[in-house]
C-alpha atoms as a PDB file:
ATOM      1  CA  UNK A   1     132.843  66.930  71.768  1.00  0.00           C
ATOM      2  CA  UNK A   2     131.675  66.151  75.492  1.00  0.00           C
ATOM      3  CA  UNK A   3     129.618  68.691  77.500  1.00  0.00           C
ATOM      4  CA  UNK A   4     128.728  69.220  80.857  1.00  0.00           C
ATOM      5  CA  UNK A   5     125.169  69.679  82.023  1.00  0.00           C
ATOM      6  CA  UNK A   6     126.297  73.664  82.550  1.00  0.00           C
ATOM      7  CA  UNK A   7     126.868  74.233  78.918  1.00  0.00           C
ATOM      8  CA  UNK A   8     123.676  73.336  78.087  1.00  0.00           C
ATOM      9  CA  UNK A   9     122.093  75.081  80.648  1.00  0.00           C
ATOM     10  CA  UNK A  10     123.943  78.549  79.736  1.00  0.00           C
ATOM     11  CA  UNK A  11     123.089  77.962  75.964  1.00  0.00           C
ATOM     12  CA  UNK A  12     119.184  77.734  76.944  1.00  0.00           C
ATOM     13  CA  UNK A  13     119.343  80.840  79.062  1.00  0.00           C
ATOM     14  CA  UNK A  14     120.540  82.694  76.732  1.00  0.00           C
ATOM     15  CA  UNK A  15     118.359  81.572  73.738  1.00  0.00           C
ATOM     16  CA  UNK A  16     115.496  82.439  76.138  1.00  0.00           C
ATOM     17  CA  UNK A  17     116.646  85.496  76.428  1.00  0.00           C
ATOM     18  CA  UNK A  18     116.824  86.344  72.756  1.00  0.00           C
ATOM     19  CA  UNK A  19     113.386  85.173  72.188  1.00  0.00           C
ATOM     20  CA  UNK A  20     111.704  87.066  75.036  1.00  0.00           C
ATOM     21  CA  UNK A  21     113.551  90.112  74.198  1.00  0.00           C
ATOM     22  CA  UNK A  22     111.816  89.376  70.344  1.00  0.00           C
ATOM     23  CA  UNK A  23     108.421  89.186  72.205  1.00  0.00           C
ATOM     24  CA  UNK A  24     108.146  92.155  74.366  1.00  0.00           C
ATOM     25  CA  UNK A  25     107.880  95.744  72.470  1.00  0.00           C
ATOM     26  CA  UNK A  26     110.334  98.428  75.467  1.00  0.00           C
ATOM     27  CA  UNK A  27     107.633 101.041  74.515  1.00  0.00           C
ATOM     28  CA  UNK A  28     105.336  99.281  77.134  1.00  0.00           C
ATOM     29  CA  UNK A  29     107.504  99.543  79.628  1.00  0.00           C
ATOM     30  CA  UNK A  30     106.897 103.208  80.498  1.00  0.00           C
ATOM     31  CA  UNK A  31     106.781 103.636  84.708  1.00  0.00           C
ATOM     32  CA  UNK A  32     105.538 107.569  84.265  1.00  0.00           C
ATOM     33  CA  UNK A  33     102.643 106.449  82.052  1.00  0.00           C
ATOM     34  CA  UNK A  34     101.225 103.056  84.201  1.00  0.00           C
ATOM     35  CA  UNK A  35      97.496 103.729  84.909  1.00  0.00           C
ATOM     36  CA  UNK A  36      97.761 100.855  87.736  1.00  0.00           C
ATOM     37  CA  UNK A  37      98.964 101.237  91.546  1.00  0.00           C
ATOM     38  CA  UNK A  38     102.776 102.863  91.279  1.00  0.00           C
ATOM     39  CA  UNK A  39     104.535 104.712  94.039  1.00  0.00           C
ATOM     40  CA  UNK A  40     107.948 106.245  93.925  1.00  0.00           C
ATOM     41  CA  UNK A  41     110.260 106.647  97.335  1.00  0.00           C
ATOM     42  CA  UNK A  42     109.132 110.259  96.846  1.00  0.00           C
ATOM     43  CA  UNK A  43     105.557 109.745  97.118  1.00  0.00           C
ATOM     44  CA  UNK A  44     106.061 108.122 100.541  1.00  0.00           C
ATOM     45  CA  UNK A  45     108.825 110.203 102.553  1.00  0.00           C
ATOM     46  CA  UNK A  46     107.344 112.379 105.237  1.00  0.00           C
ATOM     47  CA  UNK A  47     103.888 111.092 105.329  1.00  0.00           C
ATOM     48  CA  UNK A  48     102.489 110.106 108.980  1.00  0.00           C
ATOM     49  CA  UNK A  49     101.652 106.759 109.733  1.00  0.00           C
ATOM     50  CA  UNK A  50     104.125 105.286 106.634  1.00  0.00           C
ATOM     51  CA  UNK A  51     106.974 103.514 107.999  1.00  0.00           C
ATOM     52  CA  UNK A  52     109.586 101.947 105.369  1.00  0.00           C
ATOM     53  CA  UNK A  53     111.727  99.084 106.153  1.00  0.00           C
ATOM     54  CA  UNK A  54     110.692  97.629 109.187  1.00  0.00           C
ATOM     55  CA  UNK A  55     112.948  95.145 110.233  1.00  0.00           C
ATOM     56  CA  UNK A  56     110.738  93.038 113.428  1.00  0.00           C
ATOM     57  CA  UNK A  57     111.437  89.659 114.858  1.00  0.00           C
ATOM     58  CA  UNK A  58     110.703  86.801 112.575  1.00  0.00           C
ATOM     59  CA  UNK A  59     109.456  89.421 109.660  1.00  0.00           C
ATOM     60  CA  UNK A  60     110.937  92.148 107.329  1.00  0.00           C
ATOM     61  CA  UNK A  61     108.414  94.629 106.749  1.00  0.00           C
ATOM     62  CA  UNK A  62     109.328  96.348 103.649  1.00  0.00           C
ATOM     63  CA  UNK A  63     106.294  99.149 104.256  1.00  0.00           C
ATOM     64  CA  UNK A  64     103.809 100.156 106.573  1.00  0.00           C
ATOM     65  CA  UNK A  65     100.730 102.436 106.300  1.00  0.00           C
ATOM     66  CA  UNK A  66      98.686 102.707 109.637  1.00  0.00           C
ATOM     67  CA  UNK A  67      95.158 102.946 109.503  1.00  0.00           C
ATOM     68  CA  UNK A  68      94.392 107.087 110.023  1.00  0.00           C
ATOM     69  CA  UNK A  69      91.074 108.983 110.238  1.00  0.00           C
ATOM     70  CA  UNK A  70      90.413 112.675 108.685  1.00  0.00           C
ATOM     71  CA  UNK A  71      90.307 115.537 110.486  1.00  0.00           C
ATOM     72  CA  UNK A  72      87.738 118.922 109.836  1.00  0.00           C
ATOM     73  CA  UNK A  73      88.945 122.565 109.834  1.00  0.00           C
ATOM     74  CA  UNK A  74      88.749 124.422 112.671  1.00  0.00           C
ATOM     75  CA  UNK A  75      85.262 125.550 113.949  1.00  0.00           C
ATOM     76  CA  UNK A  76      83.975 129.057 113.142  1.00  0.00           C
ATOM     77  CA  UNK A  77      81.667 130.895 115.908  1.00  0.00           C
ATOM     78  CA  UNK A  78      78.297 130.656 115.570  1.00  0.00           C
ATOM     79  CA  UNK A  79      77.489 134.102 114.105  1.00  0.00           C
ATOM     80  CA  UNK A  80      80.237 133.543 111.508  1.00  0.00           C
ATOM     81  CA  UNK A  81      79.401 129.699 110.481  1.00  0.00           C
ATOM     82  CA  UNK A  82      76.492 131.177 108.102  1.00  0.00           C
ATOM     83  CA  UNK A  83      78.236 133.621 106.322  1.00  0.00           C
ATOM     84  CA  UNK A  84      81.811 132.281 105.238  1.00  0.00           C
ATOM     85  CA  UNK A  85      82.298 129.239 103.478  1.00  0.00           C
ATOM     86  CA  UNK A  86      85.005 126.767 104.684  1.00  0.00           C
ATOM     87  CA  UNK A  87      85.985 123.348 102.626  1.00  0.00           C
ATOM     88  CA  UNK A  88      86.869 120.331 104.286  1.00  0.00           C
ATOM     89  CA  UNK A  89      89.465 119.535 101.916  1.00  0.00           C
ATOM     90  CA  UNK A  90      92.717 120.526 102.586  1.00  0.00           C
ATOM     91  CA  UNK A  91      93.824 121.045  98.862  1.00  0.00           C
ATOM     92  CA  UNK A  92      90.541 122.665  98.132  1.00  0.00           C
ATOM     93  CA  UNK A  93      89.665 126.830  97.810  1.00  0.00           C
ATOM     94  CA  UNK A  94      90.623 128.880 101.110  1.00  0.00           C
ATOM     95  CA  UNK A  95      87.921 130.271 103.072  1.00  0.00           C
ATOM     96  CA  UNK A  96      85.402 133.063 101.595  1.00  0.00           C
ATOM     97  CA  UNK A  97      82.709 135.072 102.080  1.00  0.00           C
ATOM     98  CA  UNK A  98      79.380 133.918 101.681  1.00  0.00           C
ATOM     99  CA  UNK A  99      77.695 136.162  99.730  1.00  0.00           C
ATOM    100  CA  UNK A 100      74.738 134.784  99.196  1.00  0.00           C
ATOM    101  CA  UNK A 101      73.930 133.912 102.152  1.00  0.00           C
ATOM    102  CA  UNK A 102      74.979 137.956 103.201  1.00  0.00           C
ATOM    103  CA  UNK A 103      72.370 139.259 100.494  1.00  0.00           C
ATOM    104  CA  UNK A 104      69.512 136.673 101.689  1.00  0.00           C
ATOM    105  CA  UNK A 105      69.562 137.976 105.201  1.00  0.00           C
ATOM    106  CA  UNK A 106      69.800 141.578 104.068  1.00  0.00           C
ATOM    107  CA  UNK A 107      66.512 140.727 102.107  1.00  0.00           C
ATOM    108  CA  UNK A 108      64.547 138.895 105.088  1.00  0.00           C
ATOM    109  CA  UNK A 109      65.603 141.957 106.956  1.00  0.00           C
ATOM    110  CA  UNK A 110      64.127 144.348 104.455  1.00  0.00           C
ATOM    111  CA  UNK A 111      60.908 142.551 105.122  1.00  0.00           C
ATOM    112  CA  UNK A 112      60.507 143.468 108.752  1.00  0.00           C
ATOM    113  CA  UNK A 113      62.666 147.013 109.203  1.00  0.00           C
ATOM    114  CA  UNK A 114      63.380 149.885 106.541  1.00  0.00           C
ATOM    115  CA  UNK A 115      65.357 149.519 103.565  1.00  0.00           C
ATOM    116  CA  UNK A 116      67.709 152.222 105.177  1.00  0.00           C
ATOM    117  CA  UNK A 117      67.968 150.110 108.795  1.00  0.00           C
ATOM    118  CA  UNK A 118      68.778 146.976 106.864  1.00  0.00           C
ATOM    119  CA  UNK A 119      71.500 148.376 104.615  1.00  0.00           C
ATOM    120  CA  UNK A 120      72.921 149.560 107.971  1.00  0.00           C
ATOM    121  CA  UNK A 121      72.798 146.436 109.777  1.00  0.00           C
ATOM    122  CA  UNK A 122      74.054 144.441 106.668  1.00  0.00           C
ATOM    123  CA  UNK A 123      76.920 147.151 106.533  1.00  0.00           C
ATOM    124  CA  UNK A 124      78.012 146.401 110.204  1.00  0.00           C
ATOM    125  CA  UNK A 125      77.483 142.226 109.395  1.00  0.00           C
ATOM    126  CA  UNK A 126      79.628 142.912 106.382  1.00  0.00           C
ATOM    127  CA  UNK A 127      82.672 144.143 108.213  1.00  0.00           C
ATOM    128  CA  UNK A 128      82.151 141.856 111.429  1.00  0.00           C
ATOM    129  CA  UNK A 129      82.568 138.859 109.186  1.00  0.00           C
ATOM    130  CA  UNK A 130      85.196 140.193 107.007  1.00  0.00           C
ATOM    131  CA  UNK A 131      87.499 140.635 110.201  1.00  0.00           C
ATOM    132  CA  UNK A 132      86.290 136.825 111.208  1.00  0.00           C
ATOM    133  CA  UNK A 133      87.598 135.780 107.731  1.00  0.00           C
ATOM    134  CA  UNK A 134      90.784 137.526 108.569  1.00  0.00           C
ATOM    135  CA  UNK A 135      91.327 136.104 112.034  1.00  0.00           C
ATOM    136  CA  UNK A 136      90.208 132.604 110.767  1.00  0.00           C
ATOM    137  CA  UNK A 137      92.207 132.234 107.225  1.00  0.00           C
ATOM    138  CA  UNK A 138      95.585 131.331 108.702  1.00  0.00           C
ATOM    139  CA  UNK A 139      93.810 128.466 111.295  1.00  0.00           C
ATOM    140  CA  UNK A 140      92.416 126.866 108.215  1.00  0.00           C
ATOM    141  CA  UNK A 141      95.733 127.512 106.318  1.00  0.00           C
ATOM    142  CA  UNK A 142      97.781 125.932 108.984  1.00  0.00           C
ATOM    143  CA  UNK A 143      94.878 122.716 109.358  1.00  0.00           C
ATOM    144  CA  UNK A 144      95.381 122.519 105.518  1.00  0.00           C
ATOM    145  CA  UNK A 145      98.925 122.210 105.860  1.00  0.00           C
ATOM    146  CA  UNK A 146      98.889 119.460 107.860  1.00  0.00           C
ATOM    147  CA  UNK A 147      95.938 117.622 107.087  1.00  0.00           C
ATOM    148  CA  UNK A 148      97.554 117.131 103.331  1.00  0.00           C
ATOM    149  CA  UNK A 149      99.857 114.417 104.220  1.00  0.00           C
ATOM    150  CA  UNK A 150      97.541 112.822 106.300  1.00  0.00           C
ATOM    151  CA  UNK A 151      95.111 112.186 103.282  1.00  0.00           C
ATOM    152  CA  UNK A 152      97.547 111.509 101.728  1.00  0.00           C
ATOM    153  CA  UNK A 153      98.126 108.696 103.649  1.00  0.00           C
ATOM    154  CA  UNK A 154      94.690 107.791 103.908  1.00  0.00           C
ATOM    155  CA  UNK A 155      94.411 107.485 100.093  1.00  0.00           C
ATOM    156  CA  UNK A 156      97.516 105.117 100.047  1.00  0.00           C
ATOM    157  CA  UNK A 157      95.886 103.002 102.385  1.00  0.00           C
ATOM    158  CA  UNK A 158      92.621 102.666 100.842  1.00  0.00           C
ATOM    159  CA  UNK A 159      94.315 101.986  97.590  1.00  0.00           C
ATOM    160  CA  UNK A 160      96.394  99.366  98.974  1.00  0.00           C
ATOM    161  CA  UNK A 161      93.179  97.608 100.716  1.00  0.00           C
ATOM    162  CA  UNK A 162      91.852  97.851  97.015  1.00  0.00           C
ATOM    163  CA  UNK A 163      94.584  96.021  96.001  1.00  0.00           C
ATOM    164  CA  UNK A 164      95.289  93.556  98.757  1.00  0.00           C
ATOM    165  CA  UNK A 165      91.328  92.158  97.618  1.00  0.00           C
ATOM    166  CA  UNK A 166      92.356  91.849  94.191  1.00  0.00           C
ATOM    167  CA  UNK A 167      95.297  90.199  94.495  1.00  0.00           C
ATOM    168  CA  UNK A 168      93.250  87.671  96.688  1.00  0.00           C
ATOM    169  CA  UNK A 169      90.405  87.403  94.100  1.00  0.00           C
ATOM    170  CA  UNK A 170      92.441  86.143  91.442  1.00  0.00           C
ATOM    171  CA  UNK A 171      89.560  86.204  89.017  1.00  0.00           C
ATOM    172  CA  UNK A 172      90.921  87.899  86.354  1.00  0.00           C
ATOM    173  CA  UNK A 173      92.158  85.432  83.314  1.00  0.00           C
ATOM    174  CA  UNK A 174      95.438  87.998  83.596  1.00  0.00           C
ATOM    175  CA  UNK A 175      95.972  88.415  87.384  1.00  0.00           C
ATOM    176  CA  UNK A 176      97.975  91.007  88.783  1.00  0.00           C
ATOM    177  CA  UNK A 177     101.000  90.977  91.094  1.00  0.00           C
ATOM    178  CA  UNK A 178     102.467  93.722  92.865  1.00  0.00           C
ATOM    179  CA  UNK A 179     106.279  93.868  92.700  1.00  0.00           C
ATOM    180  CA  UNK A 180     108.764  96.292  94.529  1.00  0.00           C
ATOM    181  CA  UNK A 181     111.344  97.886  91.941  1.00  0.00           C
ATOM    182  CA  UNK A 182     114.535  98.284  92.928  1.00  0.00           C
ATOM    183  CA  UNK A 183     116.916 101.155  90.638  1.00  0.00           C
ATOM    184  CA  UNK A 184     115.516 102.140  87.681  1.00  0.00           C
ATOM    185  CA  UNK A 185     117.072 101.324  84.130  1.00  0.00           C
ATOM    186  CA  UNK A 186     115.783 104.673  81.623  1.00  0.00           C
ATOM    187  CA  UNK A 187     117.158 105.993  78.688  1.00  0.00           C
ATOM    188  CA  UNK A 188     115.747 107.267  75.016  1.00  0.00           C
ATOM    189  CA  UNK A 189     116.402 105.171  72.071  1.00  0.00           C
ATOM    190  CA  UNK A 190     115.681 105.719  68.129  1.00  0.00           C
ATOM    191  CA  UNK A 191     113.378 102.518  67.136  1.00  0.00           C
ATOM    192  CA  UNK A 192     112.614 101.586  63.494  1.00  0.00           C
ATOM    193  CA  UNK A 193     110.641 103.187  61.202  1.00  0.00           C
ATOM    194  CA  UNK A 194     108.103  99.802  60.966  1.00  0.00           C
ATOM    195  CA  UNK A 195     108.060 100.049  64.979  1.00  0.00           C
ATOM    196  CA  UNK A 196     104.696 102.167  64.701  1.00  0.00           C
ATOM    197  CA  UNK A 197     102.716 100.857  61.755  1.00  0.00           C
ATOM    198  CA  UNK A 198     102.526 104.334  59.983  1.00  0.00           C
ATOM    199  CA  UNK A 199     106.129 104.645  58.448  1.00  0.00           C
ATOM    200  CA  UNK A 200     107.300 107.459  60.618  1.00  0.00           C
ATOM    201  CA  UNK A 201     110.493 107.320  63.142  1.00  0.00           C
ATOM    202  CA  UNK A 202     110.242 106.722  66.952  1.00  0.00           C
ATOM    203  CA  UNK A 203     111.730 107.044  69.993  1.00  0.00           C
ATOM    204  CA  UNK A 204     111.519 104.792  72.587  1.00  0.00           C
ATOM    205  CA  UNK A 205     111.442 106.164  76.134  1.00  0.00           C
ATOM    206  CA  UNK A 206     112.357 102.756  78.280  1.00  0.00           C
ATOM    207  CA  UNK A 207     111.772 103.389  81.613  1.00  0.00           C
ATOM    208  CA  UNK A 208     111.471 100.044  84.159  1.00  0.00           C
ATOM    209  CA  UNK A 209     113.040  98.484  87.285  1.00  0.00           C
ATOM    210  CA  UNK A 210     116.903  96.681  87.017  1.00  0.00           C
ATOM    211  CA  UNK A 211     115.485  94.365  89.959  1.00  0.00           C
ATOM    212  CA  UNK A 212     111.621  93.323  91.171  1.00  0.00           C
ATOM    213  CA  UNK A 213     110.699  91.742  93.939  1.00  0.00           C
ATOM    214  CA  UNK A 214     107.042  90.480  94.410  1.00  0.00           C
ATOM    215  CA  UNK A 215     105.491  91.313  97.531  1.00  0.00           C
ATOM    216  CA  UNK A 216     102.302  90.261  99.718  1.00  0.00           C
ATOM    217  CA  UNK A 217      99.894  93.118 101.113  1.00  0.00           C
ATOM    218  CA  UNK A 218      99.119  91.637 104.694  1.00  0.00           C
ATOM    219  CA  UNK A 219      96.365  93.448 107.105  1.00  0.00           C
ATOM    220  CA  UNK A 220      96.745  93.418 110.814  1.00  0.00           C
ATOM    221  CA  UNK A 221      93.313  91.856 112.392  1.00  0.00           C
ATOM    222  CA  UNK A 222      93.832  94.300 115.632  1.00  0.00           C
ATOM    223  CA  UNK A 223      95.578  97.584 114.636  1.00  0.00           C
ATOM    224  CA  UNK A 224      94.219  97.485 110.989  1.00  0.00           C
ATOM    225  CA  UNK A 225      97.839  98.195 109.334  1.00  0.00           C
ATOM    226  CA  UNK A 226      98.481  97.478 106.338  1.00  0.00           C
ATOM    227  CA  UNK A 227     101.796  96.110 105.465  1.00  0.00           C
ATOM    228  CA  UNK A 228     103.576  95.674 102.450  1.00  0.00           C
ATOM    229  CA  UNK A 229     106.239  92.309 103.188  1.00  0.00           C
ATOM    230  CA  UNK A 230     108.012  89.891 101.366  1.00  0.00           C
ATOM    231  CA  UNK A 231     107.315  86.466 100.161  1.00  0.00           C
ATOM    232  CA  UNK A 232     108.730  84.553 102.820  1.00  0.00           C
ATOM    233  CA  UNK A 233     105.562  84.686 104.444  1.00  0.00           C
ATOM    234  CA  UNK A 234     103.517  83.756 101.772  1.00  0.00           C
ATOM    235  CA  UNK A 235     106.020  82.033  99.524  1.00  0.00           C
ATOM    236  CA  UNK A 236     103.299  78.662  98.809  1.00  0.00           C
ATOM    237  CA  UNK A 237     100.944  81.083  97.210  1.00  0.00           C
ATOM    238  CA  UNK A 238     103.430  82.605  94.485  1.00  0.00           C
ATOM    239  CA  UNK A 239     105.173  81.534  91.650  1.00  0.00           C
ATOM    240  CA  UNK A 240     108.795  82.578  92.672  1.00  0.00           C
ATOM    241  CA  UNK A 241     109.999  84.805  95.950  1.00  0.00           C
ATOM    242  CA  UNK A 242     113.427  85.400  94.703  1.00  0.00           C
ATOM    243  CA  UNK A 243     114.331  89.049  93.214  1.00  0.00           C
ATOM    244  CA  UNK A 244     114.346  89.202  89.288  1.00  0.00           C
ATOM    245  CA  UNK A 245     116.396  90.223  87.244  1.00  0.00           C
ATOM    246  CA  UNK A 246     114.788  92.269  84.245  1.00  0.00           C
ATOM    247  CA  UNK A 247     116.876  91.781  81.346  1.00  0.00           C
ATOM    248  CA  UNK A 248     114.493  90.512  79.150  1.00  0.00           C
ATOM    249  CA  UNK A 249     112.518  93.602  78.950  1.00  0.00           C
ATOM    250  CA  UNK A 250     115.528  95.227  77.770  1.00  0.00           C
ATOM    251  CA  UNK A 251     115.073  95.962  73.103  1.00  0.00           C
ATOM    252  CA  UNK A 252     118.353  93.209  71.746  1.00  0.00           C
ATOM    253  CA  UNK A 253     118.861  95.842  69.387  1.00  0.00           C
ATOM    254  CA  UNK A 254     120.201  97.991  72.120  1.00  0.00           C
ATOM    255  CA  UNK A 255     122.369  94.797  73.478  1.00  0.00           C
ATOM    256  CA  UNK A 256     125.138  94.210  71.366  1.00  0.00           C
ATOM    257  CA  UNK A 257     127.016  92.248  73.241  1.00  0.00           C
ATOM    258  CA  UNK A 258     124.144  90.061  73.668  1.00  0.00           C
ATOM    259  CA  UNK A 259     124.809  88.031  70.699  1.00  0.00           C
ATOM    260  CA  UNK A 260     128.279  88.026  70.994  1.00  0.00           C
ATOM    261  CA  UNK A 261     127.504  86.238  74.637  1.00  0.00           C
ATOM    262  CA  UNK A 262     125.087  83.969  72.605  1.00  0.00           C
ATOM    263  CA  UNK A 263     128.164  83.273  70.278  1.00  0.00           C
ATOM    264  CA  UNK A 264     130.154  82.613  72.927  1.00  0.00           C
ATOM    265  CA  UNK A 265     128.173  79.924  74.477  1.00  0.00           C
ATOM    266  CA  UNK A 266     127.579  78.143  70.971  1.00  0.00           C
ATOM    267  CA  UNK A 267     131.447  77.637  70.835  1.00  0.00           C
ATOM    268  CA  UNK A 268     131.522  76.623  74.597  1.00  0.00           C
ATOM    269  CA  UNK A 269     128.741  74.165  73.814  1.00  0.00           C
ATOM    270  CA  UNK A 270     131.729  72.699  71.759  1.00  0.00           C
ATOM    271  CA  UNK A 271     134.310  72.543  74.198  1.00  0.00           C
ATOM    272  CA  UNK A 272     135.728  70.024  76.088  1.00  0.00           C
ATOM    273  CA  UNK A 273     134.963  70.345  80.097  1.00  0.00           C
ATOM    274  CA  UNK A 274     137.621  72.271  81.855  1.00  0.00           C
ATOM    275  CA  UNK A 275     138.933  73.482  78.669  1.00  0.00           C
ATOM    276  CA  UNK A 276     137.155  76.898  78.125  1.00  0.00           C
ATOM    277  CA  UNK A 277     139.658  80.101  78.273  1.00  0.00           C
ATOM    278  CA  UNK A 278     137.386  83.239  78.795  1.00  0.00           C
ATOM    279  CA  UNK A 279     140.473  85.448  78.172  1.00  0.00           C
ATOM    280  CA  UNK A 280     140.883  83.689  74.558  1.00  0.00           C
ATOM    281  CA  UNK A 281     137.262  83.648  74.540  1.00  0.00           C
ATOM    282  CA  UNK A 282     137.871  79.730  73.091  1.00  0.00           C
ATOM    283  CA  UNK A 283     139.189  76.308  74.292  1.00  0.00           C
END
């Protein structure tokens, strides 16, 4: 019987779909466990300096991360500095004594005054830089607090710069791309007892993106932002620019109607054009 280009074109689809689905195992598709660049909308909300869907003349930026510097903790006085140790990292230990540094000036003391003079002025030391500690805990606490984010931020921009020369390397025989996900598709399925090699049952914890876009990383010359923006702007340098559908990462075993679809476009195949009832599911 006579077909029109279309049929064709639906029955290919389809039997690419099937055989892609064949060639892809759903246990690599696992978002929690990538060991590559992966953000979530959670990892992003609140931070300083990140900016999410930018809409500017001519552009649509889909995220922004401006260039930041760290900040230290608070200054201690000078007859304090010595004696307390402070970390410069805002998710490290909070500020503590120095002992050490307490029992190696009570010894250099011993050396030019009495034992009992020295354990005095130790003594009074002691308790003038245990009130310091007091006074100065909560001004570290509260640089901590906000300094967190901030490196934060910092670390999301350095990791993006990574990746932005990567991407424009392209020496790898498997380059990368990086791809916005939009929605995620997750859910557990039992696979087959042959799925692992060693006879035993498994379950497959899918976890990917319904839709990916791939994105450009593009640096600002002058302000040094980093921008994360679609492909219009750099459509020539990548294979396709328009969202994808990820079906085809999806197991067939867990599609059913899948190859009833495929069935369905064998007997269109067959048809005569303009003759195909979808509610009889025939011509």
């Amino acid at each position: 019987m006579p077909t029109t280009p279309q049929h064709g074109l639906l029955t290919k689809l389809l039997d690419y779909v099937v055989e892609q689905s064949k060639e892809i195992d759903p246990r690599a598709y696992v978002l929690t466990g990538a060991s590559d660049f992966r953000r979530f909308p959670k990892d992003l909300v609140g931070l300083p300096g990140v900016e999410l869907d930018r809409k500017v003349e001519g552009d649509h930026i889909w995220l922004q991360v401006a260039r930041l510097e760290s900040t230290s903790p608070p200054a201690l006085d000078e007859q304090s500095r010595a004696y307390i140790t402070v970390s410069g990292d805002p998710n490290g230990p909070a500020p503590v004594l120095n002992d050490t540094a307490l029992k190696h000036r009570l010894v250099t003391d011993q050396r030019s005054m009495s034992v009992e003079a020295a354990t005095a002025d130790d003594q009074r030391r002691r308790e003038r830089i245990g009130r310091a500690l007091v006074e100065y805990t909560p001004l570290w606490q509260a640089w901590a607090e906000g300094e967190k984010p901030r490196r934060r931020t910092i670390a999301l921009y350095g990791d993006l710069f990574m990746l932005k020369g990567r991407l424009e390397a392209e020496e790898s025989s498997t380059p990368s791309e990086l791809v916005w996900g939009m929605g995620v598709t997750a859910w557990k399925f039992p696979g087959s007892l042959a799925d692992n090699g060693n006879g035993k049952a498994v379950t497959v914890d899918y976890q990917y993106p319904l839709l990916t876009q791939v994105v450009e990383i593009d640096l600002d010359p002058q302000s040094h932002t980093i921008s994360v923006v679609g492909p219009a702007k750099f459509i020539s340098r990548r294979r396709r620019a328009a969202p994808d559908v990820q079906e085809q990462r999806v197991d067939t075993r867990t599609l059913r109607a899948l190859t009833a679809a495929t069935a369905s476009a064998k007997r269109l195949e067959q048809c005569p054009a303009g003759r195909w009832h979808a509610a009889a599911n025939g011509c």
